[in-house]
PDB file of N, CA and C in Angstrom:
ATOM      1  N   UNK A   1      28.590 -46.773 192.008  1.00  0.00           N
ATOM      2  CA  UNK A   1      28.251 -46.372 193.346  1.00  0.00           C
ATOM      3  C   UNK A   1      28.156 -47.609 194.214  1.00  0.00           C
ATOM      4  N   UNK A   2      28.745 -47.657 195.421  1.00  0.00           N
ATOM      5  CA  UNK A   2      28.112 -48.559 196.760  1.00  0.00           C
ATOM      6  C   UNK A   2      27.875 -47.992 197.629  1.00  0.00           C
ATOM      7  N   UNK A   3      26.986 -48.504 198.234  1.00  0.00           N
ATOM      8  CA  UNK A   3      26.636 -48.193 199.678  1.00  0.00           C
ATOM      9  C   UNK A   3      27.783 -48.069 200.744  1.00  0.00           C
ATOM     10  N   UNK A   4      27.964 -47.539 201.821  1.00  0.00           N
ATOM     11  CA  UNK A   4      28.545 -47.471 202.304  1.00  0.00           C
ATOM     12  C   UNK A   4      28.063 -47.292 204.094  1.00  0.00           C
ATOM     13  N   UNK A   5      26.599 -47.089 204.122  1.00  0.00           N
ATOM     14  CA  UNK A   5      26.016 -47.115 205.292  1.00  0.00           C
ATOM     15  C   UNK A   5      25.126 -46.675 204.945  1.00  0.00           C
ATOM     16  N   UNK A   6      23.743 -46.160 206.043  1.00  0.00           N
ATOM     17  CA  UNK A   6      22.589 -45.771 206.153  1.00  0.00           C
ATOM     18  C   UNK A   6      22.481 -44.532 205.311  1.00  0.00           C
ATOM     19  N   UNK A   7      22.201 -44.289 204.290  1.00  0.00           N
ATOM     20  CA  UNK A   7      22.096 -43.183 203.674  1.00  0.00           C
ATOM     21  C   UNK A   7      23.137 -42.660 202.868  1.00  0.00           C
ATOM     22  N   UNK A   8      24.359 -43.227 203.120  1.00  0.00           N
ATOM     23  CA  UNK A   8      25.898 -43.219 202.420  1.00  0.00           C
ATOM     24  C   UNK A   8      26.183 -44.109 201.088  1.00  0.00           C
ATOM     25  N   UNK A   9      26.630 -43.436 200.427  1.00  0.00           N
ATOM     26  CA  UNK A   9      27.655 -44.562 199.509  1.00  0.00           C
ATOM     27  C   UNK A   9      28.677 -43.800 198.705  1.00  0.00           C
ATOM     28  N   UNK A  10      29.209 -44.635 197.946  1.00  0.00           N
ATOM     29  CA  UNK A  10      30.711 -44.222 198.095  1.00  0.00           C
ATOM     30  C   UNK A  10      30.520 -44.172 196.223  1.00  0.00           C
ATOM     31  N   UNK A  11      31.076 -42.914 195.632  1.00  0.00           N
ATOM     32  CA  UNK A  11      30.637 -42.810 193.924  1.00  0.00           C
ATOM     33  C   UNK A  11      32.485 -43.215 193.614  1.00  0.00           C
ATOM     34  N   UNK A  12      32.758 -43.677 192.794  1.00  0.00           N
ATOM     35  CA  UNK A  12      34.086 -44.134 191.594  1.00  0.00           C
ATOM     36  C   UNK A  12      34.123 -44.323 190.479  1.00  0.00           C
ATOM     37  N   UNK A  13      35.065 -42.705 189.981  1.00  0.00           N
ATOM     38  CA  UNK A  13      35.322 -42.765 188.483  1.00  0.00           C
ATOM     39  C   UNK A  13      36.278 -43.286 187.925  1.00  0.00           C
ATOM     40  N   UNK A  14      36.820 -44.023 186.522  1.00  0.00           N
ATOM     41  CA  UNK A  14      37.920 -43.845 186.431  1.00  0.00           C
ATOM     42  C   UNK A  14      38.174 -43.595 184.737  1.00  0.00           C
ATOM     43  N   UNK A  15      38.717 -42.464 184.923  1.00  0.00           N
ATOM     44  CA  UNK A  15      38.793 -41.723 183.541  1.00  0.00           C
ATOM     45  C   UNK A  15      40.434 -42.056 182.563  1.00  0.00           C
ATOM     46  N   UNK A  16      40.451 -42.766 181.659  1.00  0.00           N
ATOM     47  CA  UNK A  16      41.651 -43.082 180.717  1.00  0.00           C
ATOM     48  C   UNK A  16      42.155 -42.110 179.639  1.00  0.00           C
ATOM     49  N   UNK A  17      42.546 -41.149 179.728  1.00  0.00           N
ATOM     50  CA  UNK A  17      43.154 -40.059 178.754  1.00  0.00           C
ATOM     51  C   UNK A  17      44.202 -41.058 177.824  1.00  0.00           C
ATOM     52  N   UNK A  18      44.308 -40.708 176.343  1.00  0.00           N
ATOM     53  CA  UNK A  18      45.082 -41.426 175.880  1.00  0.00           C
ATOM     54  C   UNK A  18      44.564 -40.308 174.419  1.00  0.00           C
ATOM     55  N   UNK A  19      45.862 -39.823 174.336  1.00  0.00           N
ATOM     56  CA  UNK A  19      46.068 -38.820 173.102  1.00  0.00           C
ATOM     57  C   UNK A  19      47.248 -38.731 171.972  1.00  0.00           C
ATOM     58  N   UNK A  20      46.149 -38.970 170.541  1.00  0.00           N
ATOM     59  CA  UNK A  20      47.617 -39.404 169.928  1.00  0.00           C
ATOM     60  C   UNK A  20      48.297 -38.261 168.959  1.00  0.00           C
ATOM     61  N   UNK A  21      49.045 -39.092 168.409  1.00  0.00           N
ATOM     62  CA  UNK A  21      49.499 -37.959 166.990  1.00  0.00           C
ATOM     63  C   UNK A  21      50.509 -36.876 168.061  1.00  0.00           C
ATOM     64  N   UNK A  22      50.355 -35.735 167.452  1.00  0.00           N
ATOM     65  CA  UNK A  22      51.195 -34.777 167.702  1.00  0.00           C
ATOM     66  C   UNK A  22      50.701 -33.997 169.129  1.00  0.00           C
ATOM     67  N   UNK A  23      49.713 -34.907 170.024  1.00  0.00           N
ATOM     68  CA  UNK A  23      49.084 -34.097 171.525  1.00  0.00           C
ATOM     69  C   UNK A  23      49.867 -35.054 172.433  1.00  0.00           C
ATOM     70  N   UNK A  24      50.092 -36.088 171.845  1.00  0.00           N
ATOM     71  CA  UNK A  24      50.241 -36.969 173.025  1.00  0.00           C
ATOM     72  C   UNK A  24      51.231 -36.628 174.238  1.00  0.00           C
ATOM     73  N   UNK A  25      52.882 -35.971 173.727  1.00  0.00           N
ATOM     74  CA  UNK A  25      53.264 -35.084 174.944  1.00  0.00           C
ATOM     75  C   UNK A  25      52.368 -34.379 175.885  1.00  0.00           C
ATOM     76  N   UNK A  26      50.881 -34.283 175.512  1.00  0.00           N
ATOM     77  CA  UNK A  26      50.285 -33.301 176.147  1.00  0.00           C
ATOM     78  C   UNK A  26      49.243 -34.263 177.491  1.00  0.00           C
ATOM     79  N   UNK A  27      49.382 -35.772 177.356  1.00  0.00           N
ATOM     80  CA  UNK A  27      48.748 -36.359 178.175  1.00  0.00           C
ATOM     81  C   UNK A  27      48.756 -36.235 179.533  1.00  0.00           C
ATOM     82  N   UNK A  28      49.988 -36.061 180.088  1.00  0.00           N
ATOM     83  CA  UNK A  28      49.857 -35.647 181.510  1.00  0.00           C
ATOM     84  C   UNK A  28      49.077 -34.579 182.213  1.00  0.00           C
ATOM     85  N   UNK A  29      49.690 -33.471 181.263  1.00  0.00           N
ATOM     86  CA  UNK A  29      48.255 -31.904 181.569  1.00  0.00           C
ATOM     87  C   UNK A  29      47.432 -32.027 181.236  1.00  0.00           C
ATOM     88  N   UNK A  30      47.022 -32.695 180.095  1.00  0.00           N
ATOM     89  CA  UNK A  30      45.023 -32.784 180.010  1.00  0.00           C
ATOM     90  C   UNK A  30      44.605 -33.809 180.813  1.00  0.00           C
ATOM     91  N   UNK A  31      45.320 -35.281 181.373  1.00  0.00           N
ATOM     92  CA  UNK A  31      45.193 -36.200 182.343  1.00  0.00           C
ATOM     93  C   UNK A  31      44.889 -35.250 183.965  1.00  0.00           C
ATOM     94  N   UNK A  32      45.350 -34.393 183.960  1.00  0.00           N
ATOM     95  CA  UNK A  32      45.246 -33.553 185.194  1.00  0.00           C
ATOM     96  C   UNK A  32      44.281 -32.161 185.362  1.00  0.00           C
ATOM     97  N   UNK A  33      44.317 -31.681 184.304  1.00  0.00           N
ATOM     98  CA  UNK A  33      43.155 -30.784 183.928  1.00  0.00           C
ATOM     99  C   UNK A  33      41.570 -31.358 184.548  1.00  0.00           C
ATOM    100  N   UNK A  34      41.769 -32.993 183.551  1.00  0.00           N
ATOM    101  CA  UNK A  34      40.576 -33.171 183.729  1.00  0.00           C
ATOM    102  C   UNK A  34      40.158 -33.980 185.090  1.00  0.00           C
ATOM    103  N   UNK A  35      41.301 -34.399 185.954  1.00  0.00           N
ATOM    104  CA  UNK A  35      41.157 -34.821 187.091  1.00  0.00           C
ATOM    105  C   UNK A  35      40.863 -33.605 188.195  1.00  0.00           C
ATOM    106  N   UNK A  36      41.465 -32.126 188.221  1.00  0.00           N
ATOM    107  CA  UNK A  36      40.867 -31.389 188.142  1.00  0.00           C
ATOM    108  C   UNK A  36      39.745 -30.602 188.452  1.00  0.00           C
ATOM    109  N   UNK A  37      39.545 -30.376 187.222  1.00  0.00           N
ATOM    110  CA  UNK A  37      37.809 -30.517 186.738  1.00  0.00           C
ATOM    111  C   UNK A  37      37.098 -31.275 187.561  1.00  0.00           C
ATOM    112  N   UNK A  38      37.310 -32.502 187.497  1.00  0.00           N
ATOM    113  CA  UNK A  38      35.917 -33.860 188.111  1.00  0.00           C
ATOM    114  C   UNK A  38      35.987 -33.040 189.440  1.00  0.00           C
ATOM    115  N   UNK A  39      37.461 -33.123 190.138  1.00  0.00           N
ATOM    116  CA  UNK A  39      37.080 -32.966 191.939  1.00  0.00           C
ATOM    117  C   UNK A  39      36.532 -32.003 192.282  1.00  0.00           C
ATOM    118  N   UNK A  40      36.518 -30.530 191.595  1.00  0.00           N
ATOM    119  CA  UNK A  40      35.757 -29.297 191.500  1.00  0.00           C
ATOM    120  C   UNK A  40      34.276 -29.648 191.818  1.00  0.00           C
ATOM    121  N   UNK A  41      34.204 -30.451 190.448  1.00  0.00           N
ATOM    122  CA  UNK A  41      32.723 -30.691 189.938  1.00  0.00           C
ATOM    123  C   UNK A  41      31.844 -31.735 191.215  1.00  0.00           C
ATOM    124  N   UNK A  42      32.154 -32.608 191.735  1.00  0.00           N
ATOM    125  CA  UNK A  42      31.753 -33.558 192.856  1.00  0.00           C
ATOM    126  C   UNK A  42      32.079 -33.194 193.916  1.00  0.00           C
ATOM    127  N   UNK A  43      32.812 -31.928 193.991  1.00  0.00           N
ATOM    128  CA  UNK A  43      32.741 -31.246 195.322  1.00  0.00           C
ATOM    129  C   UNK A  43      31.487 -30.771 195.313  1.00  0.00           C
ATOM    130  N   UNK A  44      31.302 -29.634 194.552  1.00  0.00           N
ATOM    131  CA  UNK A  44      29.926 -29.322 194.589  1.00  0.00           C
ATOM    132  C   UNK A  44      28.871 -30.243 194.225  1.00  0.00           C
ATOM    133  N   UNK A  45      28.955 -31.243 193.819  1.00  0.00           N
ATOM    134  CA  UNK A  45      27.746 -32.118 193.912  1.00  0.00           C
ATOM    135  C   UNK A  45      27.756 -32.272 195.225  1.00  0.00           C
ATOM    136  N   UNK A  46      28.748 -33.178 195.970  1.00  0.00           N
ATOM    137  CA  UNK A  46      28.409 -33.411 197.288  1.00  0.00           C
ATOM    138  C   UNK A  46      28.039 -32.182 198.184  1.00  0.00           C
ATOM    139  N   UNK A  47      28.322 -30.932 198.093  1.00  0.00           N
ATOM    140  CA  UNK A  47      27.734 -30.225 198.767  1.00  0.00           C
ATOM    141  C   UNK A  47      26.566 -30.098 198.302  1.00  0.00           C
ATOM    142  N   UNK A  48      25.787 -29.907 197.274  1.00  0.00           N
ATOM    143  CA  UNK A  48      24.612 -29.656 196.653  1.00  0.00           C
ATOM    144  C   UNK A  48      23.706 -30.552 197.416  1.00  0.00           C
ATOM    145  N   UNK A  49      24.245 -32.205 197.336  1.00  0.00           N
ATOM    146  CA  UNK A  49      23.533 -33.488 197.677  1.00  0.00           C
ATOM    147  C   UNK A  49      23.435 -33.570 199.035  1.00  0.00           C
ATOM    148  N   UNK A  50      24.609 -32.725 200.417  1.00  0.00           N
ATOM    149  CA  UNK A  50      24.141 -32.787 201.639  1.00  0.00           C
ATOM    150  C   UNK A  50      23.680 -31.500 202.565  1.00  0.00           C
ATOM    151  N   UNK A  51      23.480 -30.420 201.334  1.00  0.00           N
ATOM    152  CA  UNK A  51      22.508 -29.221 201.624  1.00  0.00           C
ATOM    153  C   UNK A  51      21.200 -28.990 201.755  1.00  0.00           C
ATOM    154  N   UNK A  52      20.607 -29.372 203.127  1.00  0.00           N
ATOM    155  CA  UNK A  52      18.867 -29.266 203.118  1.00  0.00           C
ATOM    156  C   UNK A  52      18.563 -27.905 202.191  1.00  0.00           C
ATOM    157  N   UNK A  53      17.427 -28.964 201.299  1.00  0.00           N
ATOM    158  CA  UNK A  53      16.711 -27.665 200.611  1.00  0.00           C
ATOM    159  C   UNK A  53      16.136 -26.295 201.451  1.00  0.00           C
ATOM    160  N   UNK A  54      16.467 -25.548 201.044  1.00  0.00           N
ATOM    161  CA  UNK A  54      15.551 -24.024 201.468  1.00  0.00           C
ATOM    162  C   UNK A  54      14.014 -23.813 201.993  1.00  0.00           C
ATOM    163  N   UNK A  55      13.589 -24.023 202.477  1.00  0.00           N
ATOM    164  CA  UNK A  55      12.164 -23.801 202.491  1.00  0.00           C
ATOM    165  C   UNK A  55      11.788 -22.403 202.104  1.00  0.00           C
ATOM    166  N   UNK A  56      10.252 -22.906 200.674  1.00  0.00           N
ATOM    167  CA  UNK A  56      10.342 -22.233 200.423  1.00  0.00           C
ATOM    168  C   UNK A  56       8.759 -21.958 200.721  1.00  0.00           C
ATOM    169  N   UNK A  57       8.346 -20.416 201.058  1.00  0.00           N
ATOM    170  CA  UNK A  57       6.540 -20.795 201.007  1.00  0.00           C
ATOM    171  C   UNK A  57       5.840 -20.016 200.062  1.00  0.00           C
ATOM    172  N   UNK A  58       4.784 -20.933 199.845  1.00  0.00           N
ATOM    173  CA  UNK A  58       4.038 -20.534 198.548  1.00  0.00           C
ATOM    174  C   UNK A  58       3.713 -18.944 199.034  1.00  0.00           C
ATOM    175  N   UNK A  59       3.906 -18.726 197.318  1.00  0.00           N
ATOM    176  CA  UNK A  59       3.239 -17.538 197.019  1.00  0.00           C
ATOM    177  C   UNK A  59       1.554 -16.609 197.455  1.00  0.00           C
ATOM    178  N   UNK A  60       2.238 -15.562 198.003  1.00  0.00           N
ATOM    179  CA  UNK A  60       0.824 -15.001 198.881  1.00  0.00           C
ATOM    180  C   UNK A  60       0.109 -14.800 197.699  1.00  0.00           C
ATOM    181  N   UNK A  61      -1.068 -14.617 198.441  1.00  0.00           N
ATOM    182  CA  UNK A  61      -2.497 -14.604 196.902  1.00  0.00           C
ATOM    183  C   UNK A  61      -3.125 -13.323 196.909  1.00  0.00           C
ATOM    184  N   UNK A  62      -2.733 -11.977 196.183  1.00  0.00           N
ATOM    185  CA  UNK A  62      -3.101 -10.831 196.753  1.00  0.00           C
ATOM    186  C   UNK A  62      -5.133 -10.586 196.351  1.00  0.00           C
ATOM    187  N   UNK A  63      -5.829 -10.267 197.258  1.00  0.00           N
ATOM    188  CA  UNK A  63      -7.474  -9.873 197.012  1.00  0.00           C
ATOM    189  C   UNK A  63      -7.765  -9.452 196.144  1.00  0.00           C
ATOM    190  N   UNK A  64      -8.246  -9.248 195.265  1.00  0.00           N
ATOM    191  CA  UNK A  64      -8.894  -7.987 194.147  1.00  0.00           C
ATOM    192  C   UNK A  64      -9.944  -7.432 194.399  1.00  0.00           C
TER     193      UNK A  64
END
């Protein structure tokens, strides 16, 4: 991660697929699968991470 300004920074993965034996034809589609996958996945992080929480209010306290 770096910063990138007041409250910003900038996250970088870098993922090395390397498959042997009898998959290895298969490196490009699981190289992409799992590239993929990640941008799915850090999409919704970043939305998760710039979604104000919900307010939530405590639970009413019923009399007895």
């Amino acid at each position: 991660m770096k910063p990138t300004g007041l409250g910003t920074c900038r996250f970088t993965e870098v993922v090395e697929v390397r498959l042997l034996g009898l998959l290895q034809p298969l490196e490009p589609l699981v190289a992409w699968l799992l590239h993929r996958q990640a941008t799915a996945d850090l999409r919704r992080l970043k939305h998760l991470l710039e979604t104000p929480p919900l307010s939530r209010s405590a639970p009413e306290e019923t009399a007895n």
